[in-house]
N, C-alpha and C. Protein backbone atom coordinates (compact mmCIF):
# COMPACT_ATOMS: atom_id res chain seq x y z
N UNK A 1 104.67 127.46 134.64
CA UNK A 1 104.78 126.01 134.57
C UNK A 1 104.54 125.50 133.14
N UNK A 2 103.44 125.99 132.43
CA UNK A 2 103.42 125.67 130.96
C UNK A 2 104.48 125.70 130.25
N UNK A 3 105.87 126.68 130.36
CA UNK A 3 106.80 127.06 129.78
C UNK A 3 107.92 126.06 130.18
N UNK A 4 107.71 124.96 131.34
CA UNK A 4 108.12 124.04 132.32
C UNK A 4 108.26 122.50 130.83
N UNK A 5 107.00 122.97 131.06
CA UNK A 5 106.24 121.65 130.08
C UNK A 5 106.95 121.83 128.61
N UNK A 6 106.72 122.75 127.75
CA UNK A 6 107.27 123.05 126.46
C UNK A 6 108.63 122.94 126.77
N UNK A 7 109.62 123.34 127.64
CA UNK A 7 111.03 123.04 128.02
C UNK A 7 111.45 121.44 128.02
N UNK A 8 110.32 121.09 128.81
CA UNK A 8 110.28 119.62 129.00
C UNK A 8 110.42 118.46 127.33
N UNK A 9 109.38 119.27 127.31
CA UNK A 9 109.27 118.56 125.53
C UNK A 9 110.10 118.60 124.68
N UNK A 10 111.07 119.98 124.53
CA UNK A 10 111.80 120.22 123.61
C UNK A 10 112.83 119.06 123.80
N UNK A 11 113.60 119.25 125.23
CA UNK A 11 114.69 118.15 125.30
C UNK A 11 114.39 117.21 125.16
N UNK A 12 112.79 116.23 125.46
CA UNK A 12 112.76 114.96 125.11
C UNK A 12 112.70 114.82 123.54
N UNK A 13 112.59 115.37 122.85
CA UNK A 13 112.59 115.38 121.39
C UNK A 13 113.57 115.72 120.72
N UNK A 14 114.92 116.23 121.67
CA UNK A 14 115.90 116.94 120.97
C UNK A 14 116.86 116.05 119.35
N UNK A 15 116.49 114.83 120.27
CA UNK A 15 117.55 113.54 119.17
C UNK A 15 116.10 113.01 118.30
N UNK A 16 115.01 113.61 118.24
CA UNK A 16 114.14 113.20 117.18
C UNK A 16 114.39 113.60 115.99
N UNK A 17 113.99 112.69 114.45
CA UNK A 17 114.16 113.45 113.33
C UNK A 17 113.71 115.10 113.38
N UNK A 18 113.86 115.56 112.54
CA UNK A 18 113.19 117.22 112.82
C UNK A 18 112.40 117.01 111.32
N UNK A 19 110.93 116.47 111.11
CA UNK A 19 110.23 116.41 110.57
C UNK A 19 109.05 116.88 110.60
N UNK A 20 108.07 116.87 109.87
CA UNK A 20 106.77 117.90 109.89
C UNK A 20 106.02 116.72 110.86
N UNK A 21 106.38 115.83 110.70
CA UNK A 21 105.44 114.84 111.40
C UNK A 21 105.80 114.77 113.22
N UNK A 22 106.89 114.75 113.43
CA UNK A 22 107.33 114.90 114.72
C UNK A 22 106.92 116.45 115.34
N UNK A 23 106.92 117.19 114.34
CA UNK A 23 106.86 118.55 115.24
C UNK A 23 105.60 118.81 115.42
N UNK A 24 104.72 117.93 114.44
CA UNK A 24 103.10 117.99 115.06
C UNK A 24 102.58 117.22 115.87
N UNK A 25 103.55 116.03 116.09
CA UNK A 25 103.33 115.10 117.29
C UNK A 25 103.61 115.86 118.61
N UNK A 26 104.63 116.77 118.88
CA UNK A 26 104.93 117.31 119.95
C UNK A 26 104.25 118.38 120.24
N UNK A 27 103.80 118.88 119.05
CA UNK A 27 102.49 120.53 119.20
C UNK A 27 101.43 119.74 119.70
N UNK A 28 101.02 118.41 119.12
CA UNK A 28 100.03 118.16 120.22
C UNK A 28 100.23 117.25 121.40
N UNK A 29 101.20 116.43 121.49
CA UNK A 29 101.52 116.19 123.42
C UNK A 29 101.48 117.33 123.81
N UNK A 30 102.20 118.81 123.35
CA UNK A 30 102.18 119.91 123.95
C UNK A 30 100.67 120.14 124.89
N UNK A 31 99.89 120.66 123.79
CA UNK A 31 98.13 120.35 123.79
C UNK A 31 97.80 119.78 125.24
N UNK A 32 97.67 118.48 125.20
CA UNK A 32 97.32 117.61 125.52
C UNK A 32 97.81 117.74 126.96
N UNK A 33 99.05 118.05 126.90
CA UNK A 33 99.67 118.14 129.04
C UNK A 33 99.52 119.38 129.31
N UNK A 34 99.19 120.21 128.01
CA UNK A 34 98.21 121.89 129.27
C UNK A 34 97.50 121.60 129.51
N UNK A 35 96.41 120.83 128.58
CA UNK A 35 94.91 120.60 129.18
C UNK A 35 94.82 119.70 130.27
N UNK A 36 95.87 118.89 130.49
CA UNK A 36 95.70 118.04 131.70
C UNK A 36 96.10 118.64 132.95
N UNK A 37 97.13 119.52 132.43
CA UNK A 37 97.45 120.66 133.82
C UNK A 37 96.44 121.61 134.37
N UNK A 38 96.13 122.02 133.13
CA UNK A 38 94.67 123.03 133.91
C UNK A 38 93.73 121.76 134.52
N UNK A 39 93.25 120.88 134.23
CA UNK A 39 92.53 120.07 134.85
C UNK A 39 92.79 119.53 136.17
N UNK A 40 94.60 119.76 136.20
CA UNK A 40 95.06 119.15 137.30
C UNK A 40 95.17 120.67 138.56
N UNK A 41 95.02 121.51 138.14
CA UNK A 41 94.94 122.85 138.91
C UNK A 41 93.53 123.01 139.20
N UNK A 42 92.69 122.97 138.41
CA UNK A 42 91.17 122.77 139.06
C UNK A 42 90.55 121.94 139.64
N UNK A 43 91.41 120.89 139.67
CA UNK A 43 90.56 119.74 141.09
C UNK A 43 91.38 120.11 142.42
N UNK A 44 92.46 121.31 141.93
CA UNK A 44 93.06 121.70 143.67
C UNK A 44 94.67 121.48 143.74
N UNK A 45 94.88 120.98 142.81
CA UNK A 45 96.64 120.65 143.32
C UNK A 45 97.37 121.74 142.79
N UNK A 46 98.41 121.72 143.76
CA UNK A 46 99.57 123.18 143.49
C UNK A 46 99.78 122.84 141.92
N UNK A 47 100.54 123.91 141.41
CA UNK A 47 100.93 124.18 140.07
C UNK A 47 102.25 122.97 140.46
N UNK A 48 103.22 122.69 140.78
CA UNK A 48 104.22 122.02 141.17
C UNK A 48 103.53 120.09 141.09
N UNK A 49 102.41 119.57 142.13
CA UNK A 49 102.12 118.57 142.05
C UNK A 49 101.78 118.15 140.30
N UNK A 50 100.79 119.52 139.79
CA UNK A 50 100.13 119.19 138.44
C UNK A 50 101.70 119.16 137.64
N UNK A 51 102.55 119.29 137.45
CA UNK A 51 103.14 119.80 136.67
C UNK A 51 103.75 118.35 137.14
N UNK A 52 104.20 117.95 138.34
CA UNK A 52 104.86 116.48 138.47
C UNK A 52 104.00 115.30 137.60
N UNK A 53 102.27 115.50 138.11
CA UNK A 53 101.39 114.51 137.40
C UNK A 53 101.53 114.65 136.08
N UNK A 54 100.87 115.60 135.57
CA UNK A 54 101.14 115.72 133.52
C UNK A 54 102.43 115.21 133.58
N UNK A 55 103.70 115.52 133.75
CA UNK A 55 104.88 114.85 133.14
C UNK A 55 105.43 113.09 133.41
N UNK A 56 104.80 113.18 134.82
CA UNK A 56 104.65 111.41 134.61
C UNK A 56 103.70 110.66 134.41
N UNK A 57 102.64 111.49 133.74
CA UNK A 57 101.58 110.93 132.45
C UNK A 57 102.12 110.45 131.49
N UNK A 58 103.18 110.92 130.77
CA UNK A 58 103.13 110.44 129.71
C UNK A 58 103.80 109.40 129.14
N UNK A 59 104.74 108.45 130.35
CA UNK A 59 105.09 107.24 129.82
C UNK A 59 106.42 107.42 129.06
N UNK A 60 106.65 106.45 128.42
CA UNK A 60 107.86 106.47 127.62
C UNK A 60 108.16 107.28 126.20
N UNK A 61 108.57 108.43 126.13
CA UNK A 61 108.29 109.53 125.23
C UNK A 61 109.39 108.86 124.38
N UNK A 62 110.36 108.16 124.60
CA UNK A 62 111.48 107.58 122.90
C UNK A 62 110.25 106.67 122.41
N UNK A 63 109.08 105.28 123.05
CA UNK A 63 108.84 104.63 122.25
C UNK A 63 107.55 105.45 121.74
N UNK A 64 107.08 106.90 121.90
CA UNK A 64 106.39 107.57 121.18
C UNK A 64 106.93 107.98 119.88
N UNK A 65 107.96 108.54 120.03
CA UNK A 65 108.27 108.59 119.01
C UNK A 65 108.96 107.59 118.09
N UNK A 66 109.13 106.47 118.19
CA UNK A 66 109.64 105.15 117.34
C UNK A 66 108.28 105.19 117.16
N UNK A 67 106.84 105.05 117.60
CA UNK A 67 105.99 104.43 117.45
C UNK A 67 105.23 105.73 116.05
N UNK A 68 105.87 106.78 115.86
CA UNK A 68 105.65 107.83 115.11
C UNK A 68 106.39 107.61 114.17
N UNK A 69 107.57 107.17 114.57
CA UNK A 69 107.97 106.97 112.70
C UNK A 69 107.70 105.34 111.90
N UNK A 70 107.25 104.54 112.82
CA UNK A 70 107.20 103.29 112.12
C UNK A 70 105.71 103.40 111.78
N UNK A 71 105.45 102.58 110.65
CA UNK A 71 103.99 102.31 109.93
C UNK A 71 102.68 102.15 111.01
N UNK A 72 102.70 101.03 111.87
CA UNK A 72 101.60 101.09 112.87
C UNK A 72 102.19 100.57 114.21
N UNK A 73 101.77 100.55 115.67
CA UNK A 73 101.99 100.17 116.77
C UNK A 73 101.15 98.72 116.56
N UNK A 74 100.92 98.53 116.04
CA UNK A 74 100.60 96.75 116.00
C UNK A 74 101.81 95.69 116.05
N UNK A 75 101.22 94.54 116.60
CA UNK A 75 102.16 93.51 116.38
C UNK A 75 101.59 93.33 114.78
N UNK A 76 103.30 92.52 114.34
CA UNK A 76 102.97 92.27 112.77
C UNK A 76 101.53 90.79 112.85
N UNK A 77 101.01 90.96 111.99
CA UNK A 77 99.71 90.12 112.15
C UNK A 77 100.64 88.88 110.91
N UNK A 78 100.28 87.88 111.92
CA UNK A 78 100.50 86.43 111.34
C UNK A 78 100.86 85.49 109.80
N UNK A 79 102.09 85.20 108.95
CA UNK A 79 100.97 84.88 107.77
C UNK A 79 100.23 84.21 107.02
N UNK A 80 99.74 83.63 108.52
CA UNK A 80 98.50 82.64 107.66
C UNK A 80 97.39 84.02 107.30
N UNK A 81 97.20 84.53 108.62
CA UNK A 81 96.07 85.53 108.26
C UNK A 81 96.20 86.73 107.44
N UNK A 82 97.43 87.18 107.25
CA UNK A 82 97.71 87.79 106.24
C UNK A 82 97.31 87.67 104.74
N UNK A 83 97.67 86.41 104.32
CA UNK A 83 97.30 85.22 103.18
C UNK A 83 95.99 85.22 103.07
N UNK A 84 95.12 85.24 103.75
CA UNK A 84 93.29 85.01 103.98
C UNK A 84 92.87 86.47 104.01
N UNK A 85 93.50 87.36 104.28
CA UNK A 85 93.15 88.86 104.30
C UNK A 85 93.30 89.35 102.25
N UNK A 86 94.35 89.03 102.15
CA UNK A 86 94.61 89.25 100.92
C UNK A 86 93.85 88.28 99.99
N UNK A 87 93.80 87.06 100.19
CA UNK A 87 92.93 86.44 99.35
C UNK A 87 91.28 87.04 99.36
N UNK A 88 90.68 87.27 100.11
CA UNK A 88 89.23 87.83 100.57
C UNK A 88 89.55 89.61 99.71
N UNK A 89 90.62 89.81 99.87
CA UNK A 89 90.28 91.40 98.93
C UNK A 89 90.24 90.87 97.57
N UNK A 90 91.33 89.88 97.17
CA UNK A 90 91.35 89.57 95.70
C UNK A 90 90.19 89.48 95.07
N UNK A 91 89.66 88.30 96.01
CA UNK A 91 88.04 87.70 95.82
C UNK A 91 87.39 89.20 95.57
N UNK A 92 87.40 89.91 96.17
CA UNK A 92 86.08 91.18 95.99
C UNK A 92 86.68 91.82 94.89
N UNK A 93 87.96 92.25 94.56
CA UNK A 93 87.92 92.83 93.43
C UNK A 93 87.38 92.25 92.18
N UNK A 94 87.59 90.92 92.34
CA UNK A 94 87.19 89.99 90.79
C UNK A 94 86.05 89.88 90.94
N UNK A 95 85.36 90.06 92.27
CA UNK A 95 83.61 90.15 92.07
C UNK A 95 83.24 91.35 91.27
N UNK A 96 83.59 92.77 91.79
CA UNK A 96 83.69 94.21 91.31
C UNK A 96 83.82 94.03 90.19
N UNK A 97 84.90 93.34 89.60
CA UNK A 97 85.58 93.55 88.01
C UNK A 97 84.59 92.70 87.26
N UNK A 98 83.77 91.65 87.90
CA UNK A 98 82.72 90.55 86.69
C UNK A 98 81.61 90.73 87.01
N UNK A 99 81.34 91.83 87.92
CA UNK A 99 79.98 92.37 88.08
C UNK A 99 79.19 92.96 87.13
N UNK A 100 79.81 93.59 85.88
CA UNK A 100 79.08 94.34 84.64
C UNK A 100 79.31 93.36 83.65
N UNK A 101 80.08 92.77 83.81
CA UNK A 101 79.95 91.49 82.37
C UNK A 101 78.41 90.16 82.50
N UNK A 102 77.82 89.87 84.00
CA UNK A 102 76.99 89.13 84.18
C UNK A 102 75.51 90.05 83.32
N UNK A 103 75.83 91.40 83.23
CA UNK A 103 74.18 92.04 82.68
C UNK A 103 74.06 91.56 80.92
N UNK A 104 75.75 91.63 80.41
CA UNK A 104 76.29 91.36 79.11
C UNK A 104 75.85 90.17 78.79
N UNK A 105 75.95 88.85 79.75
CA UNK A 105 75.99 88.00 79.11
C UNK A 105 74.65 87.21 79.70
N UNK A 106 74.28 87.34 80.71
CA UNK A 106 72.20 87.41 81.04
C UNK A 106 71.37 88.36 80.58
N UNK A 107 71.29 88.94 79.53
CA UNK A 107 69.99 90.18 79.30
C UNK A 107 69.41 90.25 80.10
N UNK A 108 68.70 91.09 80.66
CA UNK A 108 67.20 91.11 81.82
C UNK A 108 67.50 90.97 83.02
N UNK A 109 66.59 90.71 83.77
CA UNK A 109 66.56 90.41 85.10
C UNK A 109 67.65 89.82 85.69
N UNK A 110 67.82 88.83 85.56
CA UNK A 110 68.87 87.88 85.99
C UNK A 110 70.22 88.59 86.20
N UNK A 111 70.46 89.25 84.53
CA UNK A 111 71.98 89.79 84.59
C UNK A 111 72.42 90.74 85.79
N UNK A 112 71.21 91.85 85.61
CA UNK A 112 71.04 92.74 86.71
C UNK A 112 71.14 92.27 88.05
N UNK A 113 70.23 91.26 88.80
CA UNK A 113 70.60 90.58 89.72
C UNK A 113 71.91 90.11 89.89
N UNK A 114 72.09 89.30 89.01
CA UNK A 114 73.41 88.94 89.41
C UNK A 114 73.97 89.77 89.93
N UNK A 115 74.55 91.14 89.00
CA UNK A 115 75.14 91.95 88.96
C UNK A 115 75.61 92.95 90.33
N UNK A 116 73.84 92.89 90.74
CA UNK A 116 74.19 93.41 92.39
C UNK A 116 74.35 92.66 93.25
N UNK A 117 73.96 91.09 93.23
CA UNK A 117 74.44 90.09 94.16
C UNK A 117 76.20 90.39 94.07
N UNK A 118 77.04 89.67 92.66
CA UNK A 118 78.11 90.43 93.14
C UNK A 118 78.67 91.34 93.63
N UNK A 119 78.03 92.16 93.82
CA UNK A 119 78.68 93.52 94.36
C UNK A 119 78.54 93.41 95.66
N UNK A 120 77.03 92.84 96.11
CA UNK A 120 76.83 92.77 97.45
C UNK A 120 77.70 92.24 98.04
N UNK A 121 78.17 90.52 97.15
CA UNK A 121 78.99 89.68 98.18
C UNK A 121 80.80 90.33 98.36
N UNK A 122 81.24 91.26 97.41
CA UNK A 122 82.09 91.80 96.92
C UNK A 122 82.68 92.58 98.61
N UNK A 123 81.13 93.46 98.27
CA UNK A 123 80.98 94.08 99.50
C UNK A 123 81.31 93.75 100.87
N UNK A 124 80.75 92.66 100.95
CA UNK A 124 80.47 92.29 102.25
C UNK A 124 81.82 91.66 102.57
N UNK A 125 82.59 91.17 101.41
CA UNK A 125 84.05 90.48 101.79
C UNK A 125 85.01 91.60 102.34
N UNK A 126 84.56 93.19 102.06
CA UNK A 126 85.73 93.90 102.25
C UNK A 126 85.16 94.85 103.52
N UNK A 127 83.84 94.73 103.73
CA UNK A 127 83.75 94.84 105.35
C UNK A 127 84.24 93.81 106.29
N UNK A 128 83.99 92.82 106.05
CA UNK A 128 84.70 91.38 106.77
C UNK A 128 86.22 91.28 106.74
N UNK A 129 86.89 91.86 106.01
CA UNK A 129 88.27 91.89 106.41
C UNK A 129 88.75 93.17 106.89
N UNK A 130 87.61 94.20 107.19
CA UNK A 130 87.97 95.24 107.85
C UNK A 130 87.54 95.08 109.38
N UNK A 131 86.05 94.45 109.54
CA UNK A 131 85.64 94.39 111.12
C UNK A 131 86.97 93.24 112.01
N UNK A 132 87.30 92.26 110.74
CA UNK A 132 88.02 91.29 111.65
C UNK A 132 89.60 91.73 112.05
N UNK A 133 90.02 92.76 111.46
CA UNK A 133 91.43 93.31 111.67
C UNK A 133 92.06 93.01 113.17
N UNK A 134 93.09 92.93 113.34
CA UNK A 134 93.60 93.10 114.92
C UNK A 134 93.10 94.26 115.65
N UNK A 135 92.38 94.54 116.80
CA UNK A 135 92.60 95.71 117.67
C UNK A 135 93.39 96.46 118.42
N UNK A 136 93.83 97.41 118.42
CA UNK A 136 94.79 97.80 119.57
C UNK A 136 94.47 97.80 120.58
N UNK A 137 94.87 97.41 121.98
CA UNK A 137 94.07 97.78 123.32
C UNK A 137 95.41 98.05 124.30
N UNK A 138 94.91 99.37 124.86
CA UNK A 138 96.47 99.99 125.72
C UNK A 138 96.89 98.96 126.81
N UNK A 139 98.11 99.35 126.72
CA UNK A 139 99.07 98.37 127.76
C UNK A 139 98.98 99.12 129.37
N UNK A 140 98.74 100.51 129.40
CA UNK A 140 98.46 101.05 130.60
C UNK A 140 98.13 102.82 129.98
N UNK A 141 97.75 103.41 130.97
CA UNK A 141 97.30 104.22 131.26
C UNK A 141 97.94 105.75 130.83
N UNK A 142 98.98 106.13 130.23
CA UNK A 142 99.89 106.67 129.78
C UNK A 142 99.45 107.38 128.26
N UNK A 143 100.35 108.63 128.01
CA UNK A 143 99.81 109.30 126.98
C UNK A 143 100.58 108.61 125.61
N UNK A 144 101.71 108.12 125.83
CA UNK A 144 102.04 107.08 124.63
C UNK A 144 100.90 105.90 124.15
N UNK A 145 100.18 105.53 125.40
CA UNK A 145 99.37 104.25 124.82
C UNK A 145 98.25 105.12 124.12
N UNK A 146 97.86 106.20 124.50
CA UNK A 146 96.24 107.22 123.86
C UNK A 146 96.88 107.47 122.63
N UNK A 147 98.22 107.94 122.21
CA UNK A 147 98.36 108.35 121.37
C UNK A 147 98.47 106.90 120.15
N UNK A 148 99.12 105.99 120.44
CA UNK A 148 99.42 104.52 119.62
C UNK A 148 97.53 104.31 119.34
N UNK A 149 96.82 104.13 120.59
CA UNK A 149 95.24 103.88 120.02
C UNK A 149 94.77 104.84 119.24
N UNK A 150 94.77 106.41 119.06
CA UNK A 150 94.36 107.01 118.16
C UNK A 150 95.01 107.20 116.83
N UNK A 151 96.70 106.40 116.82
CA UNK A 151 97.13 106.65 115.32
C UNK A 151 96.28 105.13 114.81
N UNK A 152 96.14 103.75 115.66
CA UNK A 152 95.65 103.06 114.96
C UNK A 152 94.17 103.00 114.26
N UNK A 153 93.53 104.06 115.16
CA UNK A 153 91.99 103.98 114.98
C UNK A 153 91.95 105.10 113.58
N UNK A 154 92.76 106.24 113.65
CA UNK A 154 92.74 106.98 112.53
C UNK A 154 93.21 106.43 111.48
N UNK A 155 94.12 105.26 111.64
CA UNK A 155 94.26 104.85 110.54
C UNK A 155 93.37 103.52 109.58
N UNK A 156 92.57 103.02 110.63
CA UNK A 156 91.42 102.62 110.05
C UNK A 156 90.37 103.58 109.82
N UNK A 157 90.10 104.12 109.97
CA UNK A 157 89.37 104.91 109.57
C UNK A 157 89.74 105.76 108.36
N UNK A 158 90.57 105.94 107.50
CA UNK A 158 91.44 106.17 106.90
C UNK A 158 91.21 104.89 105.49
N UNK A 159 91.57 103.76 105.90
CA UNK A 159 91.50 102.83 105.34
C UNK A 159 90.04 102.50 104.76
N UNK A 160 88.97 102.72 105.85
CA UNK A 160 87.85 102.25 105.27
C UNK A 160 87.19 103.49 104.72
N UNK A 161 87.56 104.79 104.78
CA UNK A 161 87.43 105.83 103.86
C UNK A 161 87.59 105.13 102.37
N UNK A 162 89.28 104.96 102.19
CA UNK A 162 89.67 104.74 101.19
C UNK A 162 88.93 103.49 100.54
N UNK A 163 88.80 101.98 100.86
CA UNK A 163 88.03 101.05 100.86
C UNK A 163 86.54 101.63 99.74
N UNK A 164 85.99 102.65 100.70
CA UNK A 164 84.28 103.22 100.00
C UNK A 164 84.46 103.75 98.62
N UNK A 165 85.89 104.70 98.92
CA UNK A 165 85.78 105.32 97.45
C UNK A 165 86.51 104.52 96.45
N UNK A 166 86.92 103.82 96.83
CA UNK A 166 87.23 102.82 95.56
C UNK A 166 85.94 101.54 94.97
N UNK A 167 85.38 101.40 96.18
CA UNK A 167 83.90 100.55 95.23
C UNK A 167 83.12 101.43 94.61
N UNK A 168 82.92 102.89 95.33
CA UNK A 168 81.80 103.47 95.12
C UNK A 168 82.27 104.10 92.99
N UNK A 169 83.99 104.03 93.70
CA UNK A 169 83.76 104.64 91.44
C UNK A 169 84.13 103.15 90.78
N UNK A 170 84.54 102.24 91.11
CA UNK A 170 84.13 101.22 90.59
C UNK A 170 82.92 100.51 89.79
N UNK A 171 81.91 101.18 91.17
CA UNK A 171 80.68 100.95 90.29
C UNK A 171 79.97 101.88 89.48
N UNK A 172 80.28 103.26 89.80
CA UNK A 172 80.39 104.01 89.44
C UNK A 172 80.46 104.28 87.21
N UNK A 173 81.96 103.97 87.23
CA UNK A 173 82.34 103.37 86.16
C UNK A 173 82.09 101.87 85.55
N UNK A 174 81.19 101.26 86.23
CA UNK A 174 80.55 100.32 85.79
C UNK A 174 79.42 99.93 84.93
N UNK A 175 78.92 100.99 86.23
CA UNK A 175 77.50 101.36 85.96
C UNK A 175 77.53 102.20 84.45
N UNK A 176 78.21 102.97 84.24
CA UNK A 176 78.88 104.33 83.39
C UNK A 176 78.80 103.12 81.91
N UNK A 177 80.00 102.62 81.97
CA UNK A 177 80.18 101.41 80.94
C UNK A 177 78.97 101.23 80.29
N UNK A 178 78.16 100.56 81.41
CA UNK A 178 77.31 99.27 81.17
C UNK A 178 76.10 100.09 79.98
N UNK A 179 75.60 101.24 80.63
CA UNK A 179 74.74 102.09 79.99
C UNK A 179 74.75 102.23 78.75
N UNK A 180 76.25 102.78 78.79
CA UNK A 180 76.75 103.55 77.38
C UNK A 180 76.14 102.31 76.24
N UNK A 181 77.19 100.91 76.98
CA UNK A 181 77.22 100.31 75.59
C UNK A 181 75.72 99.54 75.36
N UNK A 182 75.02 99.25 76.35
CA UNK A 182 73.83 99.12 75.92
C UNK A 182 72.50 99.57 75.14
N UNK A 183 72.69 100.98 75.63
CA UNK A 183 71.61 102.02 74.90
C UNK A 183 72.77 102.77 73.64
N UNK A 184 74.33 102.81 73.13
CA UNK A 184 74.75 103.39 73.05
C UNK A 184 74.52 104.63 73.05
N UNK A 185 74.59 105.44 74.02
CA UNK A 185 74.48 107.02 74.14
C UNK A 185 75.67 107.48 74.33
N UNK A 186 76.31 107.17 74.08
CA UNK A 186 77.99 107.65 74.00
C UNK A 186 77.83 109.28 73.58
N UNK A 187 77.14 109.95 72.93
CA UNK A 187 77.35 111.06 72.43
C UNK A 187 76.31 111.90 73.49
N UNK A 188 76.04 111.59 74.89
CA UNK A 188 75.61 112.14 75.76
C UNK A 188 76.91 112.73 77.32
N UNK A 189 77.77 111.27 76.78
CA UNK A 189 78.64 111.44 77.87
C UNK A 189 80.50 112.02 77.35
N UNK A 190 80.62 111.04 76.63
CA UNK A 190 81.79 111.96 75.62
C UNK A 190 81.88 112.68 74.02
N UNK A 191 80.97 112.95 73.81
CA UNK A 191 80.68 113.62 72.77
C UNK A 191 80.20 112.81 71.63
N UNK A 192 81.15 112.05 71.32
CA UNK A 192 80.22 110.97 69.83
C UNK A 192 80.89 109.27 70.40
N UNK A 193 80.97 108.43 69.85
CA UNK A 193 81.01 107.17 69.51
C UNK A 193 82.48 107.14 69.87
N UNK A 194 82.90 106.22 70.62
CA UNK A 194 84.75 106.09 71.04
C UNK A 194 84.71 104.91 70.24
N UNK A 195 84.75 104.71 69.46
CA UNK A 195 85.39 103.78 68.30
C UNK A 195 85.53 104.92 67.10
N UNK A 196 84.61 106.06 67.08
CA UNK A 196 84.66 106.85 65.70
C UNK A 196 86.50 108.13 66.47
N UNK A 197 86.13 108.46 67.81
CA UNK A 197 87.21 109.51 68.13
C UNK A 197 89.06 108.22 68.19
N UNK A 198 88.99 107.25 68.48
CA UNK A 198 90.11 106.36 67.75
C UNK A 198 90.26 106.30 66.55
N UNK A 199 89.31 106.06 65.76
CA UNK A 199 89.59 106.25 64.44
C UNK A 199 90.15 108.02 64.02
């Protein structure tokens, strides 16, 4: 019956692109309707019933794969809120980017403060346009809808990966900057003075 299933798959995929991405989408529906078959053979049903259930598990296998080659299974999000999403990142980058100039132009305490208040609020703008994103939530019960919720969730997750490592060398190189030109120790981090290696 497994060999039922992989038969099964091949023809529903036959008119799919033949891409690295499709053929790992189908290695794992593959996956995914053995393990539901053995599951469906150990609560008792003939190999024949399991093999009927896994295959009308999985729903509409063309809009799986449309939903595999297009960018996300979301509806397109609005553009007012689009406009307010993008404005709120702008805002945090120009916090990020005038966060090391406030130590420059407050000496002491203050500058420093500032410095991490911006970052904080910087911060906090680009968690806030990540918690408020649209959610996906399945339309029914089917292995097309598990699969649409886990490309969207991986792909936030993905996103707010990317999101961390871009503040984290931001400040990173901020921080880096700020040091150098204050204490100049330039000849600790690139060898001598970057006004003397231009010249």
């Amino acid at each position: 019956m497994i060999d039922r299933i992989r038969v099964y798959l091949e023809h529903a995929f036959a008119n799919s692109p033949k891409t690295r991405r499709m053929e790992d989408l189908r290695e794992e529906l593959f996956s995914n309707l053995v393990e539901k078959y053995n599951d469906r053979l150990r609560q008792g049903m003939s190999e024949e019933d399991a093999y009927n259930a896994v295959i009308r598990s999985i729903g509409d296998i063309d809009e799986l794969i449309d939903s595999a080659r297009g960018p996300s299974p979301l509806e397109p999000v609005p553009a007012h809120e689009s406009r307010i999403r993008a404005l709120c990142t702008a805002i945090a980058v120009a916090l990020y980017i005038m966060s090391p100039f406030l130590v420059i132009l407050f000496p002491g305490t203050w500058g420093i403060g500032g410095m991490f208040l911006f970052i904080a609020a910087a911060t906090g703008l680009l968690i806030y346009n990540g918690m408020t994103k649209p959610h996906y939530s399945r339309a029914d019960d089917t292995i097309v809808e598990e699969f649409k919720e886990w490309h969207v969730k991986n792909g936030r997750q993905r996103d707010a990966l990317n999101a961390f490592k871009g503040a984290y060398w931001s400040i990173v190189v901020a921080i880096y900057l700020l040091v150098s030109f204050i204490f100049r120790i330039w000849s600790f981090s690139i060898g001598s003075d970057p006004l003397h290696c231009i010249l």
